[in-house]
N, C-alpha and C. Protein backbone atom coordinates (compact mmCIF):
# COMPACT_ATOMS: atom_id res chain seq x y z
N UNK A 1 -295.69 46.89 68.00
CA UNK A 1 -296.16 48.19 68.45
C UNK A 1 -294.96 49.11 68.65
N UNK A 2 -295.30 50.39 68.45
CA UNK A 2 -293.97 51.69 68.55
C UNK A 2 -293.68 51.51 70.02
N UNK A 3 -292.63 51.95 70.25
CA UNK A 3 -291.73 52.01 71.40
C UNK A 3 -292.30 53.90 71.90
N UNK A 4 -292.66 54.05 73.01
CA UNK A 4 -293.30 55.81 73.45
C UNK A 4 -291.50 56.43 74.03
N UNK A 5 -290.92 55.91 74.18
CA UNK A 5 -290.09 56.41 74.35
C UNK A 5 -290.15 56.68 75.97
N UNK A 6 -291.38 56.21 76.84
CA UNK A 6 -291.82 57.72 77.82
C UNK A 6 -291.52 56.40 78.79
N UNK A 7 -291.68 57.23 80.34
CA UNK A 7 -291.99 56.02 81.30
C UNK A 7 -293.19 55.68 81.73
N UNK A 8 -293.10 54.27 82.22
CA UNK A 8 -294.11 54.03 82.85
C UNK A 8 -294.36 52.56 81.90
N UNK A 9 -295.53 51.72 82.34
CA UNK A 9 -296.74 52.57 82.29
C UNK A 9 -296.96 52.08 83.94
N UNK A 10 -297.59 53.46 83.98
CA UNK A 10 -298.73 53.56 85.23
C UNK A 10 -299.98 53.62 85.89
N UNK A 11 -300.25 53.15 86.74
CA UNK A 11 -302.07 53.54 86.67
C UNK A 11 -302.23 54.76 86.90
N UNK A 12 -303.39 55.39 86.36
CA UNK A 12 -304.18 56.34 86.03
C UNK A 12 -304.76 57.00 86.93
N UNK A 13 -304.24 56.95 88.29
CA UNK A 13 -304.65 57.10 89.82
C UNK A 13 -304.27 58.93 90.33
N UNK A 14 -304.99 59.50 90.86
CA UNK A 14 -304.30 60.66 91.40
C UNK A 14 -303.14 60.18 92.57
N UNK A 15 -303.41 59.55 93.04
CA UNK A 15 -302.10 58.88 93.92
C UNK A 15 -301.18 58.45 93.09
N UNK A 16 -300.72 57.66 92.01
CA UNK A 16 -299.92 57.75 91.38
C UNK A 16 -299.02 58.60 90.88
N UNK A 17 -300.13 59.76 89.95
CA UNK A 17 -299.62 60.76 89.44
C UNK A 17 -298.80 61.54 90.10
N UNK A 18 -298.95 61.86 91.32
CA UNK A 18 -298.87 62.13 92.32
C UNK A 18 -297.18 61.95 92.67
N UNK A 19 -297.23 60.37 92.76
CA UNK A 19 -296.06 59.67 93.13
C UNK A 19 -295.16 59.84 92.20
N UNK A 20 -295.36 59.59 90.86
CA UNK A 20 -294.41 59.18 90.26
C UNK A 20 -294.00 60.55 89.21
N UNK A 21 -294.88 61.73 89.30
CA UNK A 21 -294.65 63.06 88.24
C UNK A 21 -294.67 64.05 89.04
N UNK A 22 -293.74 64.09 89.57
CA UNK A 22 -292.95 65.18 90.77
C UNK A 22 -292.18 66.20 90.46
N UNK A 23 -292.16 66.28 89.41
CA UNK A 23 -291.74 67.78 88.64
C UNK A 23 -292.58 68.68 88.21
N UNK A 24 -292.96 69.69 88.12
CA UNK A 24 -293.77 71.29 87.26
C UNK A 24 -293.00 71.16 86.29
N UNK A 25 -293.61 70.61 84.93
CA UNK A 25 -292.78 70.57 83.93
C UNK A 25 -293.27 70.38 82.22
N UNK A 26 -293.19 70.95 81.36
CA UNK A 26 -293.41 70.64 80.46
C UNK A 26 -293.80 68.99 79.97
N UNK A 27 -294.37 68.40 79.33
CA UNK A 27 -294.51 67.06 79.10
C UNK A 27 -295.53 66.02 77.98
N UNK A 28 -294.92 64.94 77.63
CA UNK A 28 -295.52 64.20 76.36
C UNK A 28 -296.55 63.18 77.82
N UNK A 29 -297.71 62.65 76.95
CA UNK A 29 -297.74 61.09 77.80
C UNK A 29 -298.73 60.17 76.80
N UNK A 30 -298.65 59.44 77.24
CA UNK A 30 -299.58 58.28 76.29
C UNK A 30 -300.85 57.29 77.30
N UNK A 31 -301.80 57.33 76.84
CA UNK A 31 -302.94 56.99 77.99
C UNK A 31 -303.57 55.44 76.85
N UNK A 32 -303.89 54.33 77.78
CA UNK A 32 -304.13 53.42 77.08
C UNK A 32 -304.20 52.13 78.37
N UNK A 33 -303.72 50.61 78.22
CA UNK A 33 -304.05 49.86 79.06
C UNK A 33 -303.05 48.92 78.70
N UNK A 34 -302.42 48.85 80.20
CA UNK A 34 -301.03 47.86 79.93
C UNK A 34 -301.80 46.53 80.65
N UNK A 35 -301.08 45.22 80.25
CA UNK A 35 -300.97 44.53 80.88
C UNK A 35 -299.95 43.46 80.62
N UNK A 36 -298.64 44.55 81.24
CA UNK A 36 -297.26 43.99 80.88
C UNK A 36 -296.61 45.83 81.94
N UNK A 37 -295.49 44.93 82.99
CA UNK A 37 -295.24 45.65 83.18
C UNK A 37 -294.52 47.10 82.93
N UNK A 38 -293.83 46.55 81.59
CA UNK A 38 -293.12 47.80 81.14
C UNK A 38 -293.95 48.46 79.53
N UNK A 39 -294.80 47.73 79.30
CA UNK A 39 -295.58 47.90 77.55
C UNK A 39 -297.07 48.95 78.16
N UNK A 40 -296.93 49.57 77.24
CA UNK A 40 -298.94 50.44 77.76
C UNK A 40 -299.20 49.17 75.97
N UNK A 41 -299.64 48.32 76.53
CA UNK A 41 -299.95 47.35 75.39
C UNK A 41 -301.43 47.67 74.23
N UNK A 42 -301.83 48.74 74.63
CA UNK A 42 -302.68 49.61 74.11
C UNK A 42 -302.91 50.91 74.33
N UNK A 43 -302.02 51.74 73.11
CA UNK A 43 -302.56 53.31 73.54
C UNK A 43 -303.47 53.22 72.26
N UNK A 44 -304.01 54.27 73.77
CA UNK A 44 -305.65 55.14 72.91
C UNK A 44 -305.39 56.95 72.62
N UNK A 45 -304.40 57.48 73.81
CA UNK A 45 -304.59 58.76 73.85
C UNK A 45 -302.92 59.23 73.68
N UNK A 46 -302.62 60.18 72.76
CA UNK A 46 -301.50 61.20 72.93
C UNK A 46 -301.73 61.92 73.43
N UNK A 47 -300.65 62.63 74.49
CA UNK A 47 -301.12 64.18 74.63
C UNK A 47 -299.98 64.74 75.47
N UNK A 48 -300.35 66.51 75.65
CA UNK A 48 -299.16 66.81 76.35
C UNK A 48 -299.74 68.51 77.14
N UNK A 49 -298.57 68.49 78.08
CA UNK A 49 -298.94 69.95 78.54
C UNK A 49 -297.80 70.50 78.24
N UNK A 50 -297.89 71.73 78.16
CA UNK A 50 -297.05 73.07 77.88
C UNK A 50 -296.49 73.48 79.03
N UNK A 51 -296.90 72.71 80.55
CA UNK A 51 -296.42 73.91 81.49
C UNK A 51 -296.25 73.11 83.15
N UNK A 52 -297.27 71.88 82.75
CA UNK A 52 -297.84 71.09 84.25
C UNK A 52 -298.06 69.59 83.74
N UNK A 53 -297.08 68.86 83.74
CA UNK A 53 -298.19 67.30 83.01
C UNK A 53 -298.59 66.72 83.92
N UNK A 54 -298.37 67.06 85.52
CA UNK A 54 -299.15 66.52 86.59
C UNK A 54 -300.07 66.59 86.69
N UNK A 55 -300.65 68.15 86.50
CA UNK A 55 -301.76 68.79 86.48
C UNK A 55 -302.61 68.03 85.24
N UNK A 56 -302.18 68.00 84.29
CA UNK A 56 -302.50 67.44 83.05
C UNK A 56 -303.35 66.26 82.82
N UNK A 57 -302.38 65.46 83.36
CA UNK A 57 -302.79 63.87 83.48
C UNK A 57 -304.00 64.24 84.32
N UNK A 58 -304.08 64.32 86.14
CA UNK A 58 -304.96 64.53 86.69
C UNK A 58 -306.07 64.66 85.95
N UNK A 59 -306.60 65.31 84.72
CA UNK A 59 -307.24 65.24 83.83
C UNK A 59 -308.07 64.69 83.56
N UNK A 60 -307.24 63.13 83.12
CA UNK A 60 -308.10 62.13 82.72
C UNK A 60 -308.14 60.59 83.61
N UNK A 61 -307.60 61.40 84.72
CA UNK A 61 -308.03 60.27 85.94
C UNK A 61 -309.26 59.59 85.58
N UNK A 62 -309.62 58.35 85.41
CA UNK A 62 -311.38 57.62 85.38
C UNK A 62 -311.65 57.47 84.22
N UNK A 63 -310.70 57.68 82.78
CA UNK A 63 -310.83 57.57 81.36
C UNK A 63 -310.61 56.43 81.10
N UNK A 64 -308.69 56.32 81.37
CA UNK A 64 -307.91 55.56 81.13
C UNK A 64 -307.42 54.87 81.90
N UNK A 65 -306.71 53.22 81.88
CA UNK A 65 -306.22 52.48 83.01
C UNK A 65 -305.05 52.99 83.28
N UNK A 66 -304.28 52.84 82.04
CA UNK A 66 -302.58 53.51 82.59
C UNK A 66 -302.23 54.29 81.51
N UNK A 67 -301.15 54.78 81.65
CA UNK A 67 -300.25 56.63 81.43
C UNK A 67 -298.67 56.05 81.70
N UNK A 68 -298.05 56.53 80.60
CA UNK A 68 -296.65 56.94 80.61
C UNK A 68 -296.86 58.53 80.26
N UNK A 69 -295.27 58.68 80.18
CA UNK A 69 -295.05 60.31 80.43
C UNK A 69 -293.51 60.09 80.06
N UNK A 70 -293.07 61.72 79.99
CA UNK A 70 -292.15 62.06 79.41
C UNK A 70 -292.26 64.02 80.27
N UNK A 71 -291.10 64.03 80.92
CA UNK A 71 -290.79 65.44 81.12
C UNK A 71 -289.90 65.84 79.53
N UNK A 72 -289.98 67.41 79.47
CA UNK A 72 -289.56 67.82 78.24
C UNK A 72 -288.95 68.90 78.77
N UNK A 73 -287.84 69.81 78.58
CA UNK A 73 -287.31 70.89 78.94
C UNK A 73 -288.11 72.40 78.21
N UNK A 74 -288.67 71.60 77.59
CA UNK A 74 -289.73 73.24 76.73
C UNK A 74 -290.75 72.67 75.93
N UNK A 75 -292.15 73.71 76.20
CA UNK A 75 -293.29 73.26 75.39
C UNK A 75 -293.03 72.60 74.25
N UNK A 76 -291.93 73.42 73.08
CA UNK A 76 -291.53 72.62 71.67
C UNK A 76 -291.30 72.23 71.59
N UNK A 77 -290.01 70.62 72.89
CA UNK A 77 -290.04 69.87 72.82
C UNK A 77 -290.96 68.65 73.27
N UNK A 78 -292.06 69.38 73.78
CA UNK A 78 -293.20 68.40 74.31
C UNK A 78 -294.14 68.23 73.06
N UNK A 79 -294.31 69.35 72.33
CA UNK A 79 -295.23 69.15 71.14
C UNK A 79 -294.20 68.40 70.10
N UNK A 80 -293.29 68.30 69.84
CA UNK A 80 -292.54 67.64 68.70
C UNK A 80 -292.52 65.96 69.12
N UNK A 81 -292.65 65.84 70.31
CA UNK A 81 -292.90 64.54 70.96
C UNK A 81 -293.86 63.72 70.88
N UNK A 82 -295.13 64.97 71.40
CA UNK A 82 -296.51 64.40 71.07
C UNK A 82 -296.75 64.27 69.48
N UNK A 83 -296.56 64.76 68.40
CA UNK A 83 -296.21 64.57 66.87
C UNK A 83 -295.74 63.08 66.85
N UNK A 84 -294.56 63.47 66.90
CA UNK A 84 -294.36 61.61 66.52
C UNK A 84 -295.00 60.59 66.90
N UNK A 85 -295.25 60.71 68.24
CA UNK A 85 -296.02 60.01 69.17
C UNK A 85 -297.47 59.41 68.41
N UNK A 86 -298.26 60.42 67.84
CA UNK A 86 -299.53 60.54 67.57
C UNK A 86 -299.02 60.01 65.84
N UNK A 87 -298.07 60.41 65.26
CA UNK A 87 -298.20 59.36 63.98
C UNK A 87 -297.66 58.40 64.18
N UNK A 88 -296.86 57.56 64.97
CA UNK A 88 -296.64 56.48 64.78
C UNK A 88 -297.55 55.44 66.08
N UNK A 89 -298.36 55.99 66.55
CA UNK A 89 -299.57 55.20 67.24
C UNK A 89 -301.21 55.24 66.18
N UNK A 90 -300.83 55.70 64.89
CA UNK A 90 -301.87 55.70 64.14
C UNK A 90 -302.71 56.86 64.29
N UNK A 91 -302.92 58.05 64.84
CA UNK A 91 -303.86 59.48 64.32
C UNK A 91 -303.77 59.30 63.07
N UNK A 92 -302.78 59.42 62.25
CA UNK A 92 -303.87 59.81 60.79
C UNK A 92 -304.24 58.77 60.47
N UNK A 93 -304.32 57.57 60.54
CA UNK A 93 -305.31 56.48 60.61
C UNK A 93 -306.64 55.80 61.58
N UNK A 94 -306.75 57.18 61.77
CA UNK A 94 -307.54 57.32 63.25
C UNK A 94 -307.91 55.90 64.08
N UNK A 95 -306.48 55.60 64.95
CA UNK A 95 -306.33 54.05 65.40
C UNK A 95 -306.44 54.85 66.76
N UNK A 96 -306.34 56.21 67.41
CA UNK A 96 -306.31 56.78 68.35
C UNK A 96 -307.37 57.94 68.73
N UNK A 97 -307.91 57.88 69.88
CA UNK A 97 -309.24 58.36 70.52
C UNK A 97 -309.08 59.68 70.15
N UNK A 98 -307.73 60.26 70.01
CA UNK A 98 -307.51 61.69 69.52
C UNK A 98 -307.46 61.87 68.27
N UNK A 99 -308.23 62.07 67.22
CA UNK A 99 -308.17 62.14 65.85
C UNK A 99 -307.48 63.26 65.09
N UNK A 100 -307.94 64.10 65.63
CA UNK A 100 -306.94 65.49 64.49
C UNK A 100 -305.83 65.20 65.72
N UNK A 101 -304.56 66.20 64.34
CA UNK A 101 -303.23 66.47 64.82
C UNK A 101 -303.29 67.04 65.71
N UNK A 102 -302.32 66.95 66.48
CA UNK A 102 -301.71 67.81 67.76
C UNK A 102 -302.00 68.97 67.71
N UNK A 103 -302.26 70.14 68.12
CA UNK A 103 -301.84 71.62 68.12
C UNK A 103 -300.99 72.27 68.66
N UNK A 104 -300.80 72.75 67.68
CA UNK A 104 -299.63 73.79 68.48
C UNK A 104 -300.29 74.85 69.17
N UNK A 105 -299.41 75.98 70.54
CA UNK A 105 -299.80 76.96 70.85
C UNK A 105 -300.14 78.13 69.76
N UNK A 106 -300.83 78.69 69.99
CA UNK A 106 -301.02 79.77 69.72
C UNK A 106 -299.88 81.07 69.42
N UNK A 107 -299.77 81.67 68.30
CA UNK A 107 -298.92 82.33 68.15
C UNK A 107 -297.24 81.96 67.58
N UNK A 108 -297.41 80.44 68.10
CA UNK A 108 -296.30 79.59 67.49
C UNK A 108 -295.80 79.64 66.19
N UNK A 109 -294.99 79.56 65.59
CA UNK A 109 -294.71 79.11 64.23
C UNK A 109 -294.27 77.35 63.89
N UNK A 110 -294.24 76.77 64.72
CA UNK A 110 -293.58 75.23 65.17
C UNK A 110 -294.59 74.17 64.12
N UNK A 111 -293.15 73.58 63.36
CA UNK A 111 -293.66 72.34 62.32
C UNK A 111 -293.64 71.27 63.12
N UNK A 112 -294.65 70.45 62.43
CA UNK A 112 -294.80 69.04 62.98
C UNK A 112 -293.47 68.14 62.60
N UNK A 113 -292.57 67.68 62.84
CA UNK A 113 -291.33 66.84 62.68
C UNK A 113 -291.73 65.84 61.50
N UNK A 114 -293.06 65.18 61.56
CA UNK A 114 -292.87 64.14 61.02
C UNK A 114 -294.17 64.94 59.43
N UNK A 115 -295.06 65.50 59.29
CA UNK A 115 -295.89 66.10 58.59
C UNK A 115 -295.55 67.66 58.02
N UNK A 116 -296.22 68.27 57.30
CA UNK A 116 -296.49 69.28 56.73
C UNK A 116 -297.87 70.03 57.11
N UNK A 117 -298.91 69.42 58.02
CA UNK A 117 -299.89 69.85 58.19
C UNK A 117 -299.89 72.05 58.80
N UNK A 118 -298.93 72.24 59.00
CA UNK A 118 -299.12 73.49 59.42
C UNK A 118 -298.28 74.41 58.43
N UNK A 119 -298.01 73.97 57.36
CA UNK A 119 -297.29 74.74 56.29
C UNK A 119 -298.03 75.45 55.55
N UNK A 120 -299.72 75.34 55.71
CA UNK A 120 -300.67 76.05 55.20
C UNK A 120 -301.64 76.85 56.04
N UNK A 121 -301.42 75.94 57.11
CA UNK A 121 -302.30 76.77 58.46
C UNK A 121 -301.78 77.53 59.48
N UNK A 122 -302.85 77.78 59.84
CA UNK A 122 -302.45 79.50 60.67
C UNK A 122 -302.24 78.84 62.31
N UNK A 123 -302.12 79.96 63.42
CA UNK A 123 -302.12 79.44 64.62
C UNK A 123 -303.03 78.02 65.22
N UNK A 124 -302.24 77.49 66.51
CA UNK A 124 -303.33 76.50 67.20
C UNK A 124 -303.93 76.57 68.31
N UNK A 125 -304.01 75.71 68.98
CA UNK A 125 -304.58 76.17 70.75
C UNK A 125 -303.40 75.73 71.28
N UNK A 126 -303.93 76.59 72.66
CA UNK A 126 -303.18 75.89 74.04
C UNK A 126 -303.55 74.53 74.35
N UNK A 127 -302.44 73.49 74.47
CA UNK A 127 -302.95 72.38 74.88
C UNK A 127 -302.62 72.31 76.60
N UNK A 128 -301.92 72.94 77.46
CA UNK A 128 -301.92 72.89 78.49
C UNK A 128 -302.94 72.20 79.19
C-alpha cells in the first residue's frame, strides 16, 4: 500500500480532531480504517480543505474510523497533495469512495501533478 505521507492515523472523533489539528490551516487527509498503529491500513476517502482541515474533517465525524492529515502552507499545495494522494490510492480505478478527480477552486488555473485532466477543462469547486 502507498505511503500518505500525512500523520496519524487517528480516530475520527471530534475530540480527537480537536486534539491533534490545532492549527487554521490549509490541508490534505486520508479517511479509512487502521488497525496498525502507524498504517490507515485502508483508505477509502481523499480529501482536503482550502482554509480549515479541522473544520473539515469535523465533517465526516460517524463515516469513517480513522483520518490522517497533512497541514499545507497554501490551498495549491493542499490540492497537489490531495492529486497524488487520490491516484496512487486508486480514484481512477475507482478503489476509493471518492470517484472523480479532485477539484480545483474555482477561478484557478492549477494542473493536477500527476494527470492532464484539466488541460481541457474549465474551472472547479471550492472544496473547503
Amino acid at each position: 500500500m502507498a505511503n500518505t505521507g500525512l500523520e496519524g492515523p487517528y480516530e475520527l472523533t471530534t475530540e480527537e480532531i480537536d486534539r491533534v489539528v490545532t492549527r487554521k490551516s490549509p490541508g490534505t487527509y486520508a479517511l479509512g480504517k487502521s488497525e496498525d498503529d502507524e498504517l490507515l491500513t485502508s483508505v477509502k476517502y481523499i480529501g482536503r480543505s482550502d482554509d480549515d482541515i479541522n473544520d473539515r474533517l469535523h465533517d465526516w465525524v460517524g463515516e469513517y474510523p480513522h483520518f490522517k492529515f497533512g497541514y499545507f502552507d497554501s490551498p495549491k499545495a493542499a490540492f497537489e497533495k490531495e492529486c497524488k494522494l487520490w491516484h496512487a490510492f486508486g480514484g481512477p480505478e475507482g478503489k476509493l469512495d471518492n470517484k472523480k478527480h479532485p477539484q480545483r477552486p474555482v477561478g484557478s488555473n492549477w494542473q493536477c501533478p500527476v494527470c492532464d485532466i484539466f488541460k481541457e477543462e474549465g474551472g472547479g469547486i471550492n472544496a473547503s
